[in-house]
Protein backbone atom coordinates (compact mmCIF):
# COMPACT_ATOMS: atom_id res chain seq x y z
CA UNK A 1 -60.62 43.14 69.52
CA UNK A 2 -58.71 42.67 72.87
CA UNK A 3 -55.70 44.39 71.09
CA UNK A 4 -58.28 47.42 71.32
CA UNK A 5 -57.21 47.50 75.41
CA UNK A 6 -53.32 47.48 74.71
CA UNK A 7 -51.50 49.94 76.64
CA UNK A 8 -49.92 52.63 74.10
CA UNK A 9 -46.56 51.73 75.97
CA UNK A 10 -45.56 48.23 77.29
CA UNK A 11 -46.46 48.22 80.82
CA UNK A 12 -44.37 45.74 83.48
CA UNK A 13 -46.54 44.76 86.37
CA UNK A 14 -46.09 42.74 89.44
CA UNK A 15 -47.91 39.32 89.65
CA UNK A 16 -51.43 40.10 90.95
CA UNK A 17 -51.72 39.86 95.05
CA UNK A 18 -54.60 38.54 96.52
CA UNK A 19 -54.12 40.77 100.15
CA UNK A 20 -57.46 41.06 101.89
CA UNK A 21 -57.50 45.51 102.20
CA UNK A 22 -59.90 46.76 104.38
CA UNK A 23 -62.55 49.19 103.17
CA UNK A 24 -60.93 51.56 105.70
CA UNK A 25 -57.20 51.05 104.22
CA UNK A 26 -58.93 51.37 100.38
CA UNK A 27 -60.67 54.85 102.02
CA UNK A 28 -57.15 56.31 103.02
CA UNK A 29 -55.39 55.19 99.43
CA UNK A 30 -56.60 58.52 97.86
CA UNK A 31 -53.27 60.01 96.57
CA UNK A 32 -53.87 62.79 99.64
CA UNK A 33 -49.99 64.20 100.46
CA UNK A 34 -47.85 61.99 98.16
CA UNK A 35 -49.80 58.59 99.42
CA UNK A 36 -50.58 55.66 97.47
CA UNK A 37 -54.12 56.01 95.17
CA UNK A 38 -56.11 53.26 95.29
CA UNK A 39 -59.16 51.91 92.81
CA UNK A 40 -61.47 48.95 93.11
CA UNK A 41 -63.54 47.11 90.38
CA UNK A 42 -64.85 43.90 91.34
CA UNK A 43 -63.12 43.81 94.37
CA UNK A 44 -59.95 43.92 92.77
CA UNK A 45 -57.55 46.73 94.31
CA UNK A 46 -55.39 48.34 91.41
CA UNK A 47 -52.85 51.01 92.26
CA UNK A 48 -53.07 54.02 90.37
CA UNK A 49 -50.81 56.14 92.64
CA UNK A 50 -48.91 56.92 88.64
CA UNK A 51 -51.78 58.38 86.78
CA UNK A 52 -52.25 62.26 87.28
CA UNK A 53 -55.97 61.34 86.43
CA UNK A 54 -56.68 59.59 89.53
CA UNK A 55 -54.61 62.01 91.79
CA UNK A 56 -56.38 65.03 94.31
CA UNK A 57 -57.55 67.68 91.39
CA UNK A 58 -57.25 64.98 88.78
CA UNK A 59 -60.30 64.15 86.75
CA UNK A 60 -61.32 60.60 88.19
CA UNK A 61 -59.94 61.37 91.73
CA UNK A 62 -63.78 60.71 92.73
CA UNK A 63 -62.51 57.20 92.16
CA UNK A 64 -59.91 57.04 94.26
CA UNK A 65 -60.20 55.32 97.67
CA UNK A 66 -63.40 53.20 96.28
CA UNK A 67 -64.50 50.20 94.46
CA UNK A 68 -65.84 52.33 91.32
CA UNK A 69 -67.67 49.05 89.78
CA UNK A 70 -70.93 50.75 89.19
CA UNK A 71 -69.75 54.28 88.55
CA UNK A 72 -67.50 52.56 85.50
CA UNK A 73 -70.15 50.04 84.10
CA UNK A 74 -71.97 53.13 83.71
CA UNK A 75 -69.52 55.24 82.75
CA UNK A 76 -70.06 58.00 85.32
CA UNK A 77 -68.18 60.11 87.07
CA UNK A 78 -70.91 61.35 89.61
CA UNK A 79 -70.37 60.81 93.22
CA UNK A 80 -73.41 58.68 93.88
CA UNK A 81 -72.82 56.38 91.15
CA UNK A 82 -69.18 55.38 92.98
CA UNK A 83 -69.58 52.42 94.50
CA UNK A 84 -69.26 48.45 94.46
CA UNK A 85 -72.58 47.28 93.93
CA UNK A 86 -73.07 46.32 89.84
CA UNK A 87 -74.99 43.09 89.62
CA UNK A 88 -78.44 44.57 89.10
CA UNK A 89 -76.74 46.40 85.90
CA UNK A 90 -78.12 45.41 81.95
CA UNK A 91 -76.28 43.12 80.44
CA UNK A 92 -74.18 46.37 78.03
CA UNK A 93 -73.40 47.85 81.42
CA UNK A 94 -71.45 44.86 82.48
CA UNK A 95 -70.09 44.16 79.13
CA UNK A 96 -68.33 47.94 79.92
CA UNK A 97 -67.18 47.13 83.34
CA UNK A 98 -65.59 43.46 81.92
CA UNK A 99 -64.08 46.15 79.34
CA UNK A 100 -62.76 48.46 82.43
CA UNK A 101 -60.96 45.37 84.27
CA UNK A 102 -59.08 44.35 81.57
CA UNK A 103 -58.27 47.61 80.72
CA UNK A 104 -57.21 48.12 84.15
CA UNK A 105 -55.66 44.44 84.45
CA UNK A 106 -52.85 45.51 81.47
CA UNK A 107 -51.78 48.84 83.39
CA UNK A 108 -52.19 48.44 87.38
CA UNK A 109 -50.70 46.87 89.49
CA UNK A 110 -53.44 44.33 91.85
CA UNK A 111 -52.08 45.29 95.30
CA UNK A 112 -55.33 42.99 96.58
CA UNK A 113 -58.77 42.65 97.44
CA UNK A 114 -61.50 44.54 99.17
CA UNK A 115 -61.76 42.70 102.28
CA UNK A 116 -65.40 40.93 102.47
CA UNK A 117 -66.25 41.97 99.16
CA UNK A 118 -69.17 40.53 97.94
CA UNK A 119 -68.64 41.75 93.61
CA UNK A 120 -66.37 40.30 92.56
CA UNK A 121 -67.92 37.84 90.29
């Protein structure tokens, strides 16, 4: 079932860094002018500055600068639902965010970790 999460192309990423980012330095990593695009699940920072999707105008740019935890789990795109708080999910709405990091885990780079983040496990 994992092979289910499989990039379409094989994807060569860096080992995983374990920075501490601020919450101010994730804010600014929104693919604004050219910059990098940053997303959080779990406190995990993956750069997405390469997808389109996750750029200004793209269709998960609401994403972008944030830890999206909850907005994933529940498969949302709505502004209110972006944020890092997940634990008080059902059980099926964490099964989909486990889903999300790994399928995030086989194409993104980790660049770090939300500084004082208290989701990641």
């Amino acid at each position: 079932m994992a092979a289910k999460f499989e990039p379409k192309e094989p994807v060569n990423l860096d080992p995983p860094k374990n920075d501490p980012i601020s919450v101010e330095e994730l804010a600014k990593a929104t693919g604004d002018d050219g910059g990098k695009c940053y997303v959080a699940i779990k406190g995990k920072v993956y750069d997405v500055t390469g997808n389109k999707a996750y750029q200004p105008g793209g269709s998960y740019h609401v994403f972008a600068g944030k830890d999206a935890s909850r907005a994933l789990a529940k498969v949302s795109t709505k502004e209110e639902d972006v944020r890092p708080e997940w634990q008080d999910l059902p059980e099926n709405e964490k099964k989909v965010l486990d889903d999300w990091v790994t399928y995030f885990s086989k194409r993104y780079n980790v660049v770090g970790r939300v500084e004082g983040a208290s989701n990641m496990e």
